[in-house]
Protein backbone atom coordinates (compact mmCIF):
# COMPACT_ATOMS: atom_id res chain seq x y z
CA UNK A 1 -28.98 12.51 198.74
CA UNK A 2 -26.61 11.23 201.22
CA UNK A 3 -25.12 7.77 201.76
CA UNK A 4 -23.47 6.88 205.09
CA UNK A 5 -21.76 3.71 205.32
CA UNK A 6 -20.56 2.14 208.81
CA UNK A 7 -19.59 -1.10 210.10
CA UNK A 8 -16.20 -1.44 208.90
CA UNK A 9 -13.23 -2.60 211.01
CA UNK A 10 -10.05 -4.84 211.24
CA UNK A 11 -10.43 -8.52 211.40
CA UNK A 12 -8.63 -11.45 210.87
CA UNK A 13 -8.37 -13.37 208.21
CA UNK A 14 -11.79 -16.01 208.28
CA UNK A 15 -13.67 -13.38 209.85
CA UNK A 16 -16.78 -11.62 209.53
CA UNK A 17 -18.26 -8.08 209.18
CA UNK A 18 -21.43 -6.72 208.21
CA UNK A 19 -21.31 -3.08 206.39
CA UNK A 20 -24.65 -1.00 206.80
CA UNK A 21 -25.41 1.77 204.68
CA UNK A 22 -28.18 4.62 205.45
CA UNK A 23 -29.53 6.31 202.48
CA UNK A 24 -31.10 9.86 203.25
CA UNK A 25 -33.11 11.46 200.11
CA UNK A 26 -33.37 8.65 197.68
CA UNK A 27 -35.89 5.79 198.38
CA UNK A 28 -33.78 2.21 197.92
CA UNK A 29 -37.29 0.69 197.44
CA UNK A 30 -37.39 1.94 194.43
CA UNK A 31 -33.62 1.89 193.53
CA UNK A 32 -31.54 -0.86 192.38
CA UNK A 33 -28.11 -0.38 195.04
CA UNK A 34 -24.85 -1.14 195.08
CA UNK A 35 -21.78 -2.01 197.47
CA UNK A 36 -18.80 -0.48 195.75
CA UNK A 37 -14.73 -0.85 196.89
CA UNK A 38 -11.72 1.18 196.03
CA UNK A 39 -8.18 0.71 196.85
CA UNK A 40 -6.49 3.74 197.67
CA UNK A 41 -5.08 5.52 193.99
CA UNK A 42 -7.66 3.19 192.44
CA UNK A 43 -11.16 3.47 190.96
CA UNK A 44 -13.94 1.93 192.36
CA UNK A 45 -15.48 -1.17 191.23
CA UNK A 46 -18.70 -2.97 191.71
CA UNK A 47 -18.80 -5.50 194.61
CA UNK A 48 -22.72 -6.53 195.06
CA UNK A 49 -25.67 -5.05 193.64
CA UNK A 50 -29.35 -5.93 194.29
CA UNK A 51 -31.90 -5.04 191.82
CA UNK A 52 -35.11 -3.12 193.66
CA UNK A 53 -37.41 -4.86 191.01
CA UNK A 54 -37.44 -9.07 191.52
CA UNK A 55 -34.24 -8.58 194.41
CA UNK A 56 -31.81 -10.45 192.36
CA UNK A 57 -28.35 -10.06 193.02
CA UNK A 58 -25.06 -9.81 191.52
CA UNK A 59 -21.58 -10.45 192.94
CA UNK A 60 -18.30 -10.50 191.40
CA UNK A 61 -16.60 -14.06 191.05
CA UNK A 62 -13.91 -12.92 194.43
CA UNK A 63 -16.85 -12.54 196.80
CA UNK A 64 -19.46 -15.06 195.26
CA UNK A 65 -20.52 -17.18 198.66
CA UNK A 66 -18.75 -15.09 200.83
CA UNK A 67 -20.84 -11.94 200.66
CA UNK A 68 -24.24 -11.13 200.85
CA UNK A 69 -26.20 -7.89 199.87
CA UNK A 70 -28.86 -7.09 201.62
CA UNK A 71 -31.79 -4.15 202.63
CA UNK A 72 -34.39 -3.36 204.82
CA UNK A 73 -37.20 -1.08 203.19
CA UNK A 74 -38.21 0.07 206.36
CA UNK A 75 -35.31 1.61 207.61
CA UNK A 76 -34.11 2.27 203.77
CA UNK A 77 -30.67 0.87 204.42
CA UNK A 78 -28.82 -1.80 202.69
CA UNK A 79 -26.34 -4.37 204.22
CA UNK A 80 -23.28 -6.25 202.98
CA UNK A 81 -22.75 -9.57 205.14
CA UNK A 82 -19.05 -10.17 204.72
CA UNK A 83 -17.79 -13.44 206.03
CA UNK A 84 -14.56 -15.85 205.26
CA UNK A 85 -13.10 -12.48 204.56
CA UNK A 86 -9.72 -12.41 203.29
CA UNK A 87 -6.88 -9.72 202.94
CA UNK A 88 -7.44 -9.10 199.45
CA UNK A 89 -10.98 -7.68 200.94
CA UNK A 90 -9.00 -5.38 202.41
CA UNK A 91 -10.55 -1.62 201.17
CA UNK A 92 -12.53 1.20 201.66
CA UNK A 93 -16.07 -0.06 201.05
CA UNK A 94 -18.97 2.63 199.69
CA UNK A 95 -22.33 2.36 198.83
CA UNK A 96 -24.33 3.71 195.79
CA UNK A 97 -27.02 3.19 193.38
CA UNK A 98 -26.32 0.62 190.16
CA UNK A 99 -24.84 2.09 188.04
CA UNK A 100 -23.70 5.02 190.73
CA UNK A 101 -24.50 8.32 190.79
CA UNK A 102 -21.33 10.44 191.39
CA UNK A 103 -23.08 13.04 193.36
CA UNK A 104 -24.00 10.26 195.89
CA UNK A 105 -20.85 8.67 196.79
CA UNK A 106 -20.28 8.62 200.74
CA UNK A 107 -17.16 8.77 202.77
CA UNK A 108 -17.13 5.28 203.01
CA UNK A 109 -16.36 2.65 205.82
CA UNK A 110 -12.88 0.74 205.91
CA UNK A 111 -12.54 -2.47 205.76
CA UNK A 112 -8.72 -4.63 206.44
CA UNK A 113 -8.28 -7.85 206.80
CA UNK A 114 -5.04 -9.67 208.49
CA UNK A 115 -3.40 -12.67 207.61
């Protein structure tokens, strides 16, 4: 299984990003995924997740209405639509399945924000 993760960048403060993630090996149709972040010397914790059975969704209360998690079956990638981002966004951004399988983690895309 591999994950690659792109779309990250620098923007400023109020801006907007959207993070795609290719998944080779594992089928997200059938997976519930994840968007993960980690500040450097810090785990990583659960941003988004979208359930493959019913597509709900989860965020954490920081990027509730700022975020949205995403996927297209078809090209079995998820998305993370980042907008009114803010510098505490700032982080490497990863994506997994929910819970996340340590053997799947990715390199990861960057993601800082400027004030």
């Amino acid at each position: 299984v591999q994950m690659v993760e792109s779309g990250g960048g620098m923007v400023q403060a109020g801006g907007s990003l959207r993070l795609s993630c290719a998944a080779s090996g594992l089928t997200i149709w059938y997976s519930t995924m994840g968007w993960y972040r980690q500040t450097p010397g810090q785990g990583r914790t659960l941003v988004a997740r979208l359930r493959w059975m019913g597509n709900s969704t989860f965020y954490i209360d920081s990027v509730k209405g700022r975020f949205t998690i995403t996927k297209d079956n078809a090209r079995n990638t998820i998305y993370l639509q980042m907008t009114s981002l803010k510098p505490e966004d700032t982080d490497i951004y990863y994506c997994n399945e929910g819970p996340p399988d340590d053997g799947y983690w990715g390199r990861g895309t960057q993601v800082t924000v400027s004030s």
